[in-house]
N, C-alpha and C. Protein backbone atom coordinates (compact mmCIF):
# COMPACT_ATOMS: atom_id res chain seq x y z
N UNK A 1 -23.11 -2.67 -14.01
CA UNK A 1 -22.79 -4.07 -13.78
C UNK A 1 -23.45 -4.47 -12.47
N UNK A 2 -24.07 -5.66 -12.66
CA UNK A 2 -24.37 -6.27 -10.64
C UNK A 2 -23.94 -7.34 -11.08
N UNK A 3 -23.93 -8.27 -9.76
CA UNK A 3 -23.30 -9.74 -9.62
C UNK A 3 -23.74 -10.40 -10.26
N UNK A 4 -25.02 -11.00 -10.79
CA UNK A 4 -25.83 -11.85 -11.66
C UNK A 4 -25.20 -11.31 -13.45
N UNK A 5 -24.82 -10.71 -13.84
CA UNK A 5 -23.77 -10.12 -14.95
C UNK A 5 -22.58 -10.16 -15.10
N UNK A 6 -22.05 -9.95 -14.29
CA UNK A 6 -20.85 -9.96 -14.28
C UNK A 6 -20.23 -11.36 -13.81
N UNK A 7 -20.88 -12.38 -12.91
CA UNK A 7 -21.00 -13.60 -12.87
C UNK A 7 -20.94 -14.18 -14.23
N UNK A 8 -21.78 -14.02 -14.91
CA UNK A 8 -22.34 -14.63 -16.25
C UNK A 8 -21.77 -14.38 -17.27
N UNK A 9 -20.88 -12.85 -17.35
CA UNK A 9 -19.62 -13.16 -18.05
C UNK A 9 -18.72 -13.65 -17.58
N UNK A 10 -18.45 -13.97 -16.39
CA UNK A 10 -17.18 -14.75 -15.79
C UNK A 10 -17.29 -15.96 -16.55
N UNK A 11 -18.75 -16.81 -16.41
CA UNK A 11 -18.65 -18.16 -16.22
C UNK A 11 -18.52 -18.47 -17.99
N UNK A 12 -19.08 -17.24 -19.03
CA UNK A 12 -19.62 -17.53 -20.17
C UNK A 12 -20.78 -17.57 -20.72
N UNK A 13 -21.96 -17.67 -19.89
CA UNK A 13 -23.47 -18.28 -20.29
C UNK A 13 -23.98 -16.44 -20.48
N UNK A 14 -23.41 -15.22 -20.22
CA UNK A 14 -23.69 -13.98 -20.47
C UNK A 14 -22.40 -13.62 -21.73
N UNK A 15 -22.53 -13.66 -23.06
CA UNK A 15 -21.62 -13.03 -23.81
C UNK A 15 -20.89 -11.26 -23.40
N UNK A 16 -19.57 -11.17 -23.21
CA UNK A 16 -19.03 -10.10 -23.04
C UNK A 16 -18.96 -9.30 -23.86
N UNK A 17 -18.78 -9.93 -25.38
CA UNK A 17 -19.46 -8.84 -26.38
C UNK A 17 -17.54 -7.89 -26.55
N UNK A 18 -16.62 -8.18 -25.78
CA UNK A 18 -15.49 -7.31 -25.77
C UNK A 18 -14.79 -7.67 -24.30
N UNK A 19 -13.36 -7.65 -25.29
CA UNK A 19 -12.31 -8.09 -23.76
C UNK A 19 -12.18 -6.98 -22.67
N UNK A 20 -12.48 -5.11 -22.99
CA UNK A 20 -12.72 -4.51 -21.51
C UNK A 20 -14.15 -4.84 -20.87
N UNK A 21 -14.82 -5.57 -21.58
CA UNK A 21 -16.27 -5.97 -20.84
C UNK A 21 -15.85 -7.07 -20.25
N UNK A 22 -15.14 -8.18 -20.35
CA UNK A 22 -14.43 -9.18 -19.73
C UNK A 22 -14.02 -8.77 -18.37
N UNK A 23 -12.76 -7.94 -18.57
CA UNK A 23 -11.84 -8.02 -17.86
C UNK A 23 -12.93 -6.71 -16.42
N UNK A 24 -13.88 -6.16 -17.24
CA UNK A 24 -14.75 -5.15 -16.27
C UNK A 24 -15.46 -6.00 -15.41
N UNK A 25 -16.11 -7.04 -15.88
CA UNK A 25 -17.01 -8.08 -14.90
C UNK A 25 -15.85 -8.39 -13.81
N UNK A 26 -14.73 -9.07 -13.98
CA UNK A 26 -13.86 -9.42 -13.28
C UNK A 26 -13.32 -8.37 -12.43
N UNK A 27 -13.57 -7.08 -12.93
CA UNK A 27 -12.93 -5.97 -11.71
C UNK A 27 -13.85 -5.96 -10.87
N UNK A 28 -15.30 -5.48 -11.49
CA UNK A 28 -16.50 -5.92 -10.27
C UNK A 28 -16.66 -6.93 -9.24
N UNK A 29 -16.49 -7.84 -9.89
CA UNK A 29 -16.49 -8.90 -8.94
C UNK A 29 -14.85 -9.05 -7.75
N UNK A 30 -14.08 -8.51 -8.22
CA UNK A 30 -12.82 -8.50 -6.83
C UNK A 30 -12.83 -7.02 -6.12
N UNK A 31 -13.72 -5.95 -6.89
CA UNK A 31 -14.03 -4.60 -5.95
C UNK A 31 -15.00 -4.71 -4.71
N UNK A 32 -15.85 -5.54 -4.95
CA UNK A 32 -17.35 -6.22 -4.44
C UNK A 32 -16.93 -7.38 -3.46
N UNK A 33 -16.15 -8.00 -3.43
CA UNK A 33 -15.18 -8.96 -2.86
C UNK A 33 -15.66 -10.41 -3.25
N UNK A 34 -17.03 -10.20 -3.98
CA UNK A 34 -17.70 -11.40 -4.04
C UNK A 34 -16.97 -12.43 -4.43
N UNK A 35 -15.57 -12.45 -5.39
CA UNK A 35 -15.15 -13.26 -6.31
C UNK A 35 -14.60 -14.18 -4.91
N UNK A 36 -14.39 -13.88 -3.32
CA UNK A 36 -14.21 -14.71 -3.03
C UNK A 36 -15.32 -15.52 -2.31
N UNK A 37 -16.51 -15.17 -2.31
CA UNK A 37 -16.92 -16.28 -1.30
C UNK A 37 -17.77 -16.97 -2.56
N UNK A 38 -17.53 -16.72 -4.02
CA UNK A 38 -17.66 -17.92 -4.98
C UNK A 38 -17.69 -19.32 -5.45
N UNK A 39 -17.37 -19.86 -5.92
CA UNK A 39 -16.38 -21.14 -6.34
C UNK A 39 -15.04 -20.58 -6.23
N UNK A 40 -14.46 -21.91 -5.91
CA UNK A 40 -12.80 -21.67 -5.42
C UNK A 40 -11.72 -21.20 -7.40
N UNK A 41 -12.67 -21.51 -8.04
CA UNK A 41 -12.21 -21.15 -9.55
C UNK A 41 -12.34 -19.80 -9.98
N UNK A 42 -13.02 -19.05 -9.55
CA UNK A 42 -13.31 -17.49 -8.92
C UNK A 42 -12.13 -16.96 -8.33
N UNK A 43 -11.47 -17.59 -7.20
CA UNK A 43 -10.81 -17.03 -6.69
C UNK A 43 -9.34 -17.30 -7.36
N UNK A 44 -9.28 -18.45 -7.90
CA UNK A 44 -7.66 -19.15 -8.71
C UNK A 44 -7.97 -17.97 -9.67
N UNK A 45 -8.65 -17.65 -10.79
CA UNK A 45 -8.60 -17.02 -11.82
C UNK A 45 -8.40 -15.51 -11.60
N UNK A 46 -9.16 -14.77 -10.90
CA UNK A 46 -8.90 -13.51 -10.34
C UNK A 46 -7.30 -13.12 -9.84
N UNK A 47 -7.19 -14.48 -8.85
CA UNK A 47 -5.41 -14.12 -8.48
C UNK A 47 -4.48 -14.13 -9.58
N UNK A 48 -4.76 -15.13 -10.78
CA UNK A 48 -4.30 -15.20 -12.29
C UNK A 48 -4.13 -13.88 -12.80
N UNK A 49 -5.08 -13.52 -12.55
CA UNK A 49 -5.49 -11.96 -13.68
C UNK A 49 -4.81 -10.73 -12.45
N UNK A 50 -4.89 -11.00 -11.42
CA UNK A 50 -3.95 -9.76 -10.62
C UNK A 50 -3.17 -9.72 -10.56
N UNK A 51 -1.92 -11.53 -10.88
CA UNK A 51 -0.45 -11.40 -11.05
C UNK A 51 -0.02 -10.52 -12.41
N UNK A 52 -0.95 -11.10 -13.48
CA UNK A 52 -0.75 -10.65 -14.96
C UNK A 52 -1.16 -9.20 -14.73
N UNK A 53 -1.64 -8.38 -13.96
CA UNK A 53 -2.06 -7.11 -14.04
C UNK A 53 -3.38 -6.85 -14.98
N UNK A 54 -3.82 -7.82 -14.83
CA UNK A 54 -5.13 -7.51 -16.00
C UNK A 54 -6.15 -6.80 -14.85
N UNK A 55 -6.15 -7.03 -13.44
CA UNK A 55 -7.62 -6.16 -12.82
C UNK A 55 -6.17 -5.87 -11.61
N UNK A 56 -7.03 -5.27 -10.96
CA UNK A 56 -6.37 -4.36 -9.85
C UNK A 56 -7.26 -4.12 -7.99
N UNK A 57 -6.00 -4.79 -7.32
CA UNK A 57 -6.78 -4.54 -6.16
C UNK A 57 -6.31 -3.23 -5.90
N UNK A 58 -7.83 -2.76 -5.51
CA UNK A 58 -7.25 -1.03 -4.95
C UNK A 58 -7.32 -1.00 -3.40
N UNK A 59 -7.06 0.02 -2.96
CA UNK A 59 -6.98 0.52 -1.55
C UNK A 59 -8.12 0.47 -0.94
N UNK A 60 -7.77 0.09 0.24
CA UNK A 60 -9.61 0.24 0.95
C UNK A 60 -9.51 1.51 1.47
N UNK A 61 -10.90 2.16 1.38
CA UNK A 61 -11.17 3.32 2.01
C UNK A 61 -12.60 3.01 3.00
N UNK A 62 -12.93 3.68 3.66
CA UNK A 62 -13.75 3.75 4.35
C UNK A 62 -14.88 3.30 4.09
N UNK A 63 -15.41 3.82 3.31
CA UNK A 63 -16.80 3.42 2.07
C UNK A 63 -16.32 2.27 1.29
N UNK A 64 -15.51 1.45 1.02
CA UNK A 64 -15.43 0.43 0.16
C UNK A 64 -15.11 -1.04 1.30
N UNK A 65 -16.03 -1.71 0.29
CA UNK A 65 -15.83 -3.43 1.30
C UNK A 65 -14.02 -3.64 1.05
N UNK A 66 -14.13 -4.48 1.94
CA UNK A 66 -12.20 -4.93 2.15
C UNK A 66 -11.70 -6.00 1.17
N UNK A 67 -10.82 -5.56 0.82
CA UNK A 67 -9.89 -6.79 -0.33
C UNK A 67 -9.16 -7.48 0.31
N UNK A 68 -9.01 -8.81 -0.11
CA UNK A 68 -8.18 -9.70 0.25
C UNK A 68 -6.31 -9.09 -0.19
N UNK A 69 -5.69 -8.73 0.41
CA UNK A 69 -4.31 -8.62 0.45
C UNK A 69 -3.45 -9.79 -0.31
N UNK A 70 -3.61 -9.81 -1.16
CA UNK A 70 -1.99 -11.15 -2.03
C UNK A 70 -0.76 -10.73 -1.38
């Protein structure tokens, strides 16, 4: 997955082809942190999908960029 993909299934204009290919673009994009410096609809939908438990913020470690804390 890179951002230009996983973007493009976010938005639709890239077919996901399958809902763990869905919900995988969307983990990429909140592991990567990109989903926030997006459109602000990026960031409403992601927080959507982390209340419902559909993606998951994980722990930061050393080697990984930082997550926004809900």
């Amino acid at each position: 997955m890179n951002p230009l993909e996983a973007i493009g299934i976010a938005e639709g204009f890239i077919e996901a082809g399958s809902e763990e290919k869905y919900i995988e673009a969307w983990q990429y994009l909140l592991d990567t942190s990109l989903v926030w410096s997006l459109q602000g609809w990026f960031g409403r939908t992601a927080v959507s999908m982390i209340e419902a438990g559909q993606i998951i913020v994980k722990e930061v470690g050393e080697d990984e960029p930082a997550q926004v804390i809900l």
